[in-house]
C-alpha atoms as a PDB file:
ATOM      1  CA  UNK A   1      99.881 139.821  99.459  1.00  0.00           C
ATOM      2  CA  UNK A   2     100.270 136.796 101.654  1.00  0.00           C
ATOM      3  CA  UNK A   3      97.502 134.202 101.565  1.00  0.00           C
ATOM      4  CA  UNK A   4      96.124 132.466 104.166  1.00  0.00           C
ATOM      5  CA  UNK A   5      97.131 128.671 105.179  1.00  0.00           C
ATOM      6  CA  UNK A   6      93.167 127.555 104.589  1.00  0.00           C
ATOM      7  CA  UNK A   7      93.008 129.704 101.235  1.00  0.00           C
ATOM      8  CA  UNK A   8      95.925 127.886 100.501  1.00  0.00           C
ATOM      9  CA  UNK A   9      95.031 124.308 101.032  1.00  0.00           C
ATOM     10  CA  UNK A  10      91.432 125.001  98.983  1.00  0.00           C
ATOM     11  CA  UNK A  11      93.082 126.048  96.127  1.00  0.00           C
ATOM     12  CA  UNK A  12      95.916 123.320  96.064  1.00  0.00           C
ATOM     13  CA  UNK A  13      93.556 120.296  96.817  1.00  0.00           C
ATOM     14  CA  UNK A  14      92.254 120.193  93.134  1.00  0.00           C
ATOM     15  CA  UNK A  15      96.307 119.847  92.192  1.00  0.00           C
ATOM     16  CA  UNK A  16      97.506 117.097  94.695  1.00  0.00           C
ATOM     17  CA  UNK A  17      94.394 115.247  93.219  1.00  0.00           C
ATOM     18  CA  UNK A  18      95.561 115.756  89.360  1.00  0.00           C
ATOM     19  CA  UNK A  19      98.997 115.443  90.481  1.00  0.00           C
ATOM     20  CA  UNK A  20      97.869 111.731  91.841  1.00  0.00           C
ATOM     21  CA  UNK A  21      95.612 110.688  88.916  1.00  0.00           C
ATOM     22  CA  UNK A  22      98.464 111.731  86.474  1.00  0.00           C
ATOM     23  CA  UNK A  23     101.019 109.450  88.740  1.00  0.00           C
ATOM     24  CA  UNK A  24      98.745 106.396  88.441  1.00  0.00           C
ATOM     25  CA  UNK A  25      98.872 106.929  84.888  1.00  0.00           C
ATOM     26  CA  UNK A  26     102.550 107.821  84.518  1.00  0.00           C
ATOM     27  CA  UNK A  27     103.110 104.525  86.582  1.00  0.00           C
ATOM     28  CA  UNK A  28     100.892 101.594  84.377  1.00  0.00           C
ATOM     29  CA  UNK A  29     102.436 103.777  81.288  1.00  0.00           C
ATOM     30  CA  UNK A  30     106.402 102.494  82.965  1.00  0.00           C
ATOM     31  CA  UNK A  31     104.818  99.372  84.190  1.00  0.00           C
ATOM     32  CA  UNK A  32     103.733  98.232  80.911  1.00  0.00           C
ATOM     33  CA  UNK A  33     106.662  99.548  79.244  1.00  0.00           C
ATOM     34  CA  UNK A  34     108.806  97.536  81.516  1.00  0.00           C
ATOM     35  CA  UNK A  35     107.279  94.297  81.002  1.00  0.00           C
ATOM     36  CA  UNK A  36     107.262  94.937  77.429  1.00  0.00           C
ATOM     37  CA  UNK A  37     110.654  95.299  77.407  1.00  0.00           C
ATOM     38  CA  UNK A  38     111.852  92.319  80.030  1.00  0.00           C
ATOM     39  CA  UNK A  39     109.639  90.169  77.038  1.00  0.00           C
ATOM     40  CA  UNK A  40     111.234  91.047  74.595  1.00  0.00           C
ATOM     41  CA  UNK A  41     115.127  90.940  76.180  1.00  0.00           C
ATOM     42  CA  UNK A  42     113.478  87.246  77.649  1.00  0.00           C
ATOM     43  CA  UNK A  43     114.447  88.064  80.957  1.00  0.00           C
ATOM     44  CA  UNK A  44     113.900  85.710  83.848  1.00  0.00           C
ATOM     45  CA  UNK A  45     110.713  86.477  85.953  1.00  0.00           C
ATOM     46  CA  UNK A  46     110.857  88.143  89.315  1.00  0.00           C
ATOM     47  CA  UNK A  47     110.015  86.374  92.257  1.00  0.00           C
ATOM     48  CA  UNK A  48     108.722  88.455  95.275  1.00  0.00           C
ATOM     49  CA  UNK A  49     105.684  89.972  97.289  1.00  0.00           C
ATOM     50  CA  UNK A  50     102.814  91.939  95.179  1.00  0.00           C
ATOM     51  CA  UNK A  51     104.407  95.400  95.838  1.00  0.00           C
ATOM     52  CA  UNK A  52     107.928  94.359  95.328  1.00  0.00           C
ATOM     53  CA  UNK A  53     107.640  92.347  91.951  1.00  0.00           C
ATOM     54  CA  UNK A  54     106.035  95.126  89.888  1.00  0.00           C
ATOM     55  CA  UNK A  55     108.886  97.620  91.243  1.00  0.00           C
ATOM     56  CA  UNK A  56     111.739  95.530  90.584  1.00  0.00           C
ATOM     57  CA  UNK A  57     110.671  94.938  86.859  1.00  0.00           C
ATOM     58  CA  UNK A  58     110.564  98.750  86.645  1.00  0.00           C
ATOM     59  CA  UNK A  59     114.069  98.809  87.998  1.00  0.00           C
ATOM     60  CA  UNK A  60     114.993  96.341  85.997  1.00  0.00           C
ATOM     61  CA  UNK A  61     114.305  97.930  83.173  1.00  0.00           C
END
């Protein structure tokens, strides 16, 4: 049975919204990990734009 591209796209909608709610979670979870960790290894801050601060701590990490 093939299913039509609008059938489709209802019944996926509800999932890219979960899948984005549980990224935004998944993210602070890292972020906060992150920062916990360059405490308590007393690394030097990150200097940078908004975006680009928060990522490199993560990569940091």
């Amino acid at each position: 049975m093939q299913i039509s591209t609008d059938c489709w796209r209802a019944s996926n909608e509800g999932d890219e919204q979960d899948k984005a709610a549980w990224l935004k979670v998944k993210r602070a979870e890292d972020q906060t990990a992150s920062e916990a960790w360059s405490e308590q290894y007393r690394m030097p801050p990150l200097e940078g734009t908004e975006r680009a601060v928060p990522w490199g701590v993560r990569c940091r990490h």
